[in-house]
Protein backbone atom coordinates (compact mmCIF):
# COMPACT_ATOMS: atom_id res chain seq x y z
CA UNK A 1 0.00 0.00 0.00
CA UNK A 2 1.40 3.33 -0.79
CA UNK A 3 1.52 5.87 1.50
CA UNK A 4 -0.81 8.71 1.70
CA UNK A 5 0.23 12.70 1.96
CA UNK A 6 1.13 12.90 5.34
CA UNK A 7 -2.02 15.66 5.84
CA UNK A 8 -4.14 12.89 4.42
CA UNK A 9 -3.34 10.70 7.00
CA UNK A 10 -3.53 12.68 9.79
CA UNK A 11 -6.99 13.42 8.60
CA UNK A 12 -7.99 9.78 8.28
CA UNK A 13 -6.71 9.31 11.44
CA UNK A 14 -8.96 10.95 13.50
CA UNK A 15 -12.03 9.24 11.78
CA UNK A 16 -15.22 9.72 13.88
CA UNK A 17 -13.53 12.04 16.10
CA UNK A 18 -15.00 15.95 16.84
CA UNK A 19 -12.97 19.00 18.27
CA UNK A 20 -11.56 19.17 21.27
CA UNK A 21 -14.10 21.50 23.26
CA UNK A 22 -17.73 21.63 23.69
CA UNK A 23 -19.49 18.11 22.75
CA UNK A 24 -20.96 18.32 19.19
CA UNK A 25 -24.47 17.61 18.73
CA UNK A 26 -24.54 13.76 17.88
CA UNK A 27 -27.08 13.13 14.97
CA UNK A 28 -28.65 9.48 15.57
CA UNK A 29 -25.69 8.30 17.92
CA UNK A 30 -24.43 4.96 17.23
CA UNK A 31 -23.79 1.47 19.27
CA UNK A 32 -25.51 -1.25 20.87
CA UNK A 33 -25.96 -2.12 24.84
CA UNK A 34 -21.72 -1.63 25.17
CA UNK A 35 -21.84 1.50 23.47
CA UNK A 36 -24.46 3.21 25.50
CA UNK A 37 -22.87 2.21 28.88
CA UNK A 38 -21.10 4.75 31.02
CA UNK A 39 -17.75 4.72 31.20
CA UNK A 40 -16.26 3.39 33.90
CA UNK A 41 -14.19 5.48 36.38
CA UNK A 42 -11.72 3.06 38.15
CA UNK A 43 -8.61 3.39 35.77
CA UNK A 44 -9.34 0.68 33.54
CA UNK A 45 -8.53 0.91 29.77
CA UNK A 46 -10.90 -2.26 28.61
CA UNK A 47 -14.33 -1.18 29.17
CA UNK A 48 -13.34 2.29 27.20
CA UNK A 49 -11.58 -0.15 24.51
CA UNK A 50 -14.97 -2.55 24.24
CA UNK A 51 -17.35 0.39 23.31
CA UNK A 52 -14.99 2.00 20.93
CA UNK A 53 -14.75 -1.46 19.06
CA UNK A 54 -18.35 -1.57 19.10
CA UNK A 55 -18.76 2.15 17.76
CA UNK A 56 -16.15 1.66 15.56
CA UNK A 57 -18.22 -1.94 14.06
CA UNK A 58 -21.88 0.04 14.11
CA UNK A 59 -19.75 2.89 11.81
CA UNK A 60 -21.41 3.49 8.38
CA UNK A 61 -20.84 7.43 7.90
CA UNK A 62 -20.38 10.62 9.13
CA UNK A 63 -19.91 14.63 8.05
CA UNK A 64 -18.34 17.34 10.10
CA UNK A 65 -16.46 20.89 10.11
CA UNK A 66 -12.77 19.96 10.54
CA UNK A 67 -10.02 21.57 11.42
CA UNK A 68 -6.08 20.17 11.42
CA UNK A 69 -3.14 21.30 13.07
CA UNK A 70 0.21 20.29 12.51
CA UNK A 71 3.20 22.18 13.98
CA UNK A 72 7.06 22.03 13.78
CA UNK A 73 9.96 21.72 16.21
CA UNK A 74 10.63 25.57 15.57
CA UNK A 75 7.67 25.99 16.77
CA UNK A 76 5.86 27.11 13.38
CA UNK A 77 2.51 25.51 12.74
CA UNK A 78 -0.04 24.98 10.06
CA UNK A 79 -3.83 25.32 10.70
CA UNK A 80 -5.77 24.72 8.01
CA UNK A 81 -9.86 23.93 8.49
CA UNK A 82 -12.72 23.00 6.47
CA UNK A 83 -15.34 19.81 6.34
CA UNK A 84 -14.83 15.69 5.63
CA UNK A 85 -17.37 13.13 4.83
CA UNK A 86 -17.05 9.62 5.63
CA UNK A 87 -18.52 6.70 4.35
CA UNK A 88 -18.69 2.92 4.14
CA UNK A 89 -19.62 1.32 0.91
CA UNK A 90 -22.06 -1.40 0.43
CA UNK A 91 -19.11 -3.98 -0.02
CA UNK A 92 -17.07 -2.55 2.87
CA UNK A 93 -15.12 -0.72 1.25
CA UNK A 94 -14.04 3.50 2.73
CA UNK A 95 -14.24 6.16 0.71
CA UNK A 96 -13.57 10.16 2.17
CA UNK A 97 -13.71 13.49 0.66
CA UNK A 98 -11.68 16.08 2.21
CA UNK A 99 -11.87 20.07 1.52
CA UNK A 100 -9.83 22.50 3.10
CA UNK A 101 -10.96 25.76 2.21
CA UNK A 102 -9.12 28.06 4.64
CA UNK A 103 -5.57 28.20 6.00
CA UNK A 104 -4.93 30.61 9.43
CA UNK A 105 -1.39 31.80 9.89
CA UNK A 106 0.68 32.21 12.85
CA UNK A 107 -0.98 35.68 13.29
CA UNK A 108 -4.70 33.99 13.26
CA UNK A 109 -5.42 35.81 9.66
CA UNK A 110 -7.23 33.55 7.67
CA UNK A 111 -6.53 33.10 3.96
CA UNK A 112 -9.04 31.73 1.51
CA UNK A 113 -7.11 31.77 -1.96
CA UNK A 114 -5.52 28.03 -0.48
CA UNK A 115 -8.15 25.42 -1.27
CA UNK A 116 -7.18 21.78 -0.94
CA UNK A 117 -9.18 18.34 -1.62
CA UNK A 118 -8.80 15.42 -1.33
CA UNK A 119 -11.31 12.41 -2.59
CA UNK A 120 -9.78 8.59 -2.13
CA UNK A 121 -12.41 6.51 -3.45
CA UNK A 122 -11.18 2.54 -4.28
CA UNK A 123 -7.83 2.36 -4.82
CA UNK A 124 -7.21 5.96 -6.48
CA UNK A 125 -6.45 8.90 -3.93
CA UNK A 126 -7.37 12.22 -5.69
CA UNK A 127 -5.60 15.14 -4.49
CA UNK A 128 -6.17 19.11 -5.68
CA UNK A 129 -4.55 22.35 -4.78
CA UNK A 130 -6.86 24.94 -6.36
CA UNK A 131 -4.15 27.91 -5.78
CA UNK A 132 -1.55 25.95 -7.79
CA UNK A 133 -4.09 24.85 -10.30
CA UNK A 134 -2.48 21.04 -9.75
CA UNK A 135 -4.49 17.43 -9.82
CA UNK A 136 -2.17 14.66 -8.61
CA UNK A 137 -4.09 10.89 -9.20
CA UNK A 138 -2.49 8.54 -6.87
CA UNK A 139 -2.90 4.79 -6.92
CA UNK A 140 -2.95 3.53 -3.33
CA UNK A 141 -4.71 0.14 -3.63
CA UNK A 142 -4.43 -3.03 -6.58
CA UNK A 143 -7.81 -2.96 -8.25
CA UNK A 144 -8.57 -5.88 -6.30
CA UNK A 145 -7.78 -4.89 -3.10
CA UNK A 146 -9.11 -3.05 0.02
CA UNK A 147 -8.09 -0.79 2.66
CA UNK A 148 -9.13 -1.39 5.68
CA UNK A 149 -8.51 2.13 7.47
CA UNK A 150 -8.23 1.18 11.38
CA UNK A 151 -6.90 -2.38 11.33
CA UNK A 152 -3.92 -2.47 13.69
CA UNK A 153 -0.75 -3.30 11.99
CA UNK A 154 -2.22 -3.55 8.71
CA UNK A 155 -4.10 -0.51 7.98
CA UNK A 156 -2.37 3.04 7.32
CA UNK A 157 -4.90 4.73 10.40
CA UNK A 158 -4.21 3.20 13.22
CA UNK A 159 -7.21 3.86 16.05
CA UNK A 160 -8.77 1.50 18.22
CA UNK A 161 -11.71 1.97 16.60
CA UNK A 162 -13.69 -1.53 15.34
CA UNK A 163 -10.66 -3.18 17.02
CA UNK A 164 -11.14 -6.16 19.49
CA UNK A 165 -9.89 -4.86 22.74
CA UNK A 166 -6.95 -7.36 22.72
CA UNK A 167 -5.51 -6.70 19.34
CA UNK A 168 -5.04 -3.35 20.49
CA UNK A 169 -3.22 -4.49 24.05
CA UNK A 170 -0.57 -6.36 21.69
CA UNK A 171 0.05 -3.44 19.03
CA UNK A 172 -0.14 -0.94 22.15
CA UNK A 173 0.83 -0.12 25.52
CA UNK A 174 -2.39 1.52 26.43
CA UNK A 175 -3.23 3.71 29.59
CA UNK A 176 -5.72 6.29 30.92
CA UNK A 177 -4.58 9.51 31.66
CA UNK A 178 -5.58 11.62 34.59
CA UNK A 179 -7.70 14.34 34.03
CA UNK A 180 -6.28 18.12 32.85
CA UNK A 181 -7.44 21.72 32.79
CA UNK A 182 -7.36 21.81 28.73
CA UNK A 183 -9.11 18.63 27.69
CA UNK A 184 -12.18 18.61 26.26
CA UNK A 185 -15.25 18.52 28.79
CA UNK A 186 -16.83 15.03 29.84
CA UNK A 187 -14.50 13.02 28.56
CA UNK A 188 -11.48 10.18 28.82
CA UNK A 189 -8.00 10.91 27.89
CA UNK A 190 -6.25 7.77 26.56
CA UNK A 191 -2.49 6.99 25.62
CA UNK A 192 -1.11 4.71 23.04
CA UNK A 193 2.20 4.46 22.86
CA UNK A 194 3.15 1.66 20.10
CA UNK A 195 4.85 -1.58 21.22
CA UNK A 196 8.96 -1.05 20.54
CA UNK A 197 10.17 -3.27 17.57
CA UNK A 198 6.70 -1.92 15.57
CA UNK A 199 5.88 -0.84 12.38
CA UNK A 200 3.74 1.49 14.40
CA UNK A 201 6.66 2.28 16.67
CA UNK A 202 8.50 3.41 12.94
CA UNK A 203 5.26 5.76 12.12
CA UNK A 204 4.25 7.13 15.59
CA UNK A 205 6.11 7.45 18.81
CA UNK A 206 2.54 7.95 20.86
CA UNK A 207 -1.31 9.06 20.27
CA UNK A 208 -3.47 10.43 22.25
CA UNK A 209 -7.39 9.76 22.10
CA UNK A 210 -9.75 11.71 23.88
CA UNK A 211 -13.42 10.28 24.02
CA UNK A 212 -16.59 11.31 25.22
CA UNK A 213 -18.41 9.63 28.02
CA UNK A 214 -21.77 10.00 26.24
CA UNK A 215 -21.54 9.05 22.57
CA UNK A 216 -17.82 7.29 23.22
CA UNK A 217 -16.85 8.69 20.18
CA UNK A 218 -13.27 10.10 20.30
CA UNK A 219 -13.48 13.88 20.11
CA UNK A 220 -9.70 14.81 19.45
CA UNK A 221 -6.90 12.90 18.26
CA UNK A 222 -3.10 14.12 18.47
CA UNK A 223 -0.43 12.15 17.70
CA UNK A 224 3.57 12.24 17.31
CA UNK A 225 5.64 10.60 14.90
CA UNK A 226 8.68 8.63 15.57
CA UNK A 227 11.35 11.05 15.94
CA UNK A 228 9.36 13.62 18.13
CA UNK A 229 9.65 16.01 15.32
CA UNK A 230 5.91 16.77 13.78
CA UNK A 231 2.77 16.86 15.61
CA UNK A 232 -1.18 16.92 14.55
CA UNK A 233 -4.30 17.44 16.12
CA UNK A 234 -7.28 16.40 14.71
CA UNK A 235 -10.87 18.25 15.54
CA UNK A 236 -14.14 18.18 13.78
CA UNK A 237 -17.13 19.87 14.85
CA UNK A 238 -20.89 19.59 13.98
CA UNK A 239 -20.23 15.83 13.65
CA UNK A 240 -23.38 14.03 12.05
CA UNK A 241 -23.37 10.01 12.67
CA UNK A 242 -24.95 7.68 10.70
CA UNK A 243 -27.08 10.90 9.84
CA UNK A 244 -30.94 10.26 8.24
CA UNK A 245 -31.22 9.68 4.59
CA UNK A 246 -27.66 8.82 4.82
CA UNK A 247 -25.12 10.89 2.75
CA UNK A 248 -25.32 11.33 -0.94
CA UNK A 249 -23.48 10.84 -4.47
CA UNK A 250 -22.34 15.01 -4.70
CA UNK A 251 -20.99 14.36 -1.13
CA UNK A 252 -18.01 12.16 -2.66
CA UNK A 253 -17.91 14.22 -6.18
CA UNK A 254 -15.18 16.59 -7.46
CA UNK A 255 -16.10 19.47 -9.33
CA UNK A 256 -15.05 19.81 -12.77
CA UNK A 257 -11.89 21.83 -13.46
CA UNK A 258 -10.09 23.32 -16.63
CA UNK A 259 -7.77 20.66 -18.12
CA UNK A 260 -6.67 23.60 -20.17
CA UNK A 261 -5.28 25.39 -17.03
CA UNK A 262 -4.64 22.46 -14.71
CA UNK A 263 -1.66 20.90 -14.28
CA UNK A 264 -2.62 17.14 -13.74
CA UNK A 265 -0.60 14.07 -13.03
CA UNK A 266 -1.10 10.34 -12.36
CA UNK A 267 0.97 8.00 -10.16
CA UNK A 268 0.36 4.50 -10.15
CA UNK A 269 1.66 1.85 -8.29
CA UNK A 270 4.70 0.82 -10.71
CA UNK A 271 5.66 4.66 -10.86
């Protein structure tokens, strides 16, 4: 599997998470009897772990505002926001459309002229940069094979989302982290710090989940890479599960564009 711009992944990352800060509204919240239990208290990781495999499994789709922050050992960063939809197709397969329509600077001055997308769909990973007038097609997938976004040690995203409780113990050391003044309200701070020896422990030296105690979805994701270098946060807001009527064709289409004045490329997998 190739790997994805490293904004792409951060994105995918934080699948069916929201900001950190006030809870979203939940459209049509999803999970069974595990899911809708409150989280326990007492320090444990595995009751936390068995409702977000069962939110994770009861998954179809989701929409939200997003917003992604990555910053730099110089202490620059990069905030750029904008929405994502989410969906699982009939034969299991993920497809997401990303647009970033807004980049803030360092001086909170927000510049529009910067539009980004991103549409993977199957094995081909569109990706646009409207300001550069540039299409890049990227094959990330044989034509006969599927991604599975969240599968520990095998897929590119790695949350323990849809994951058996277990699985997760032996790609993680996992604990719950004591309460602080910045996270977001009502929820549960966990940390996964890959086992050593990893491909995870290669990608990510830790990330850090927070999850509500209400929906249990995750409601900010931040996470490290290997050499303590780059850092994300993930946060999405007005976060629609599952929503009624479900989401639609346009959600997952491109607009056309200009061949004339684009600049477009295509890298496939022998490239």
């Amino acid at each position: 599997m190739r790997t994805l711009p490293i904004g792409c992944v951060a994105l995918l990352l934080a699948v069916a998470g929201v900001r950190a800060g006030a809870p979203a509204p939940i459209i049509n919240p999803i999970g069974g009897t595990a899911a809708n239990a409150p989280v326990a208290n007492d320090g444990s990781v595995d009751p936390l772990l068995q409702q977000l495999d069962q939110v994770g499994k009861d998954l179809k789709e989701f929409s939200a505002r997003l917003k992604l922050t990555e910053a730099d050992p110089l202490g620059g960063a990069t905030v750029r926001v904008g929405t994502v939809c989410f969906q699982k197709k009939p034969d299991g397969s993920p497809r997401i459309h990303v647009i970033f329509d807004k980049r803030i600077d360092d001086r909170h001055i927000a510049h529009t002229g910067e539009k980004i997308e991103y549409l993977l769909d199957g094995p081909w990973l569109i990706d646009r940069n409207y300001r550069t007038k540039t299409e890049v097609r990227r094959q990330v997938l044989k034509p006969d094979q599927k991604m599975d976004l969240f599968k520990l040690g095998e897929g590119p995203f790695p949350l323990p989302i849809g994951q058996d409780p277990q699985n997760v113990h032996k790609a993680f050391d996992v604990k719950r982290v004591a309460p602080a003044k910045d996270d977001p309200p009502h929820t549960v701070h966990v940390e996964l710090m890959p086992k050593t020896g990893t491909d995870l422990a290669r990608k990510f030296h830790s990330i850090d989940v927070w999850v509500d105690d209400k929906s249990h979805m995750p409601v900010r994701v931040d996470t490290v890479d290997a050499k303590q270098q780059m850092s994300r946060s993930t946060e999405l807001t007005d976060l629609a599960v599952n929503p009624p009527g479900g989401l639609k064709e346009p959600d997952f289409q491109l607009p056309n564009i200009d061949n004339q004045h684009w600049n477009t490329l295509v890298e496939s997998l022998n490239d």
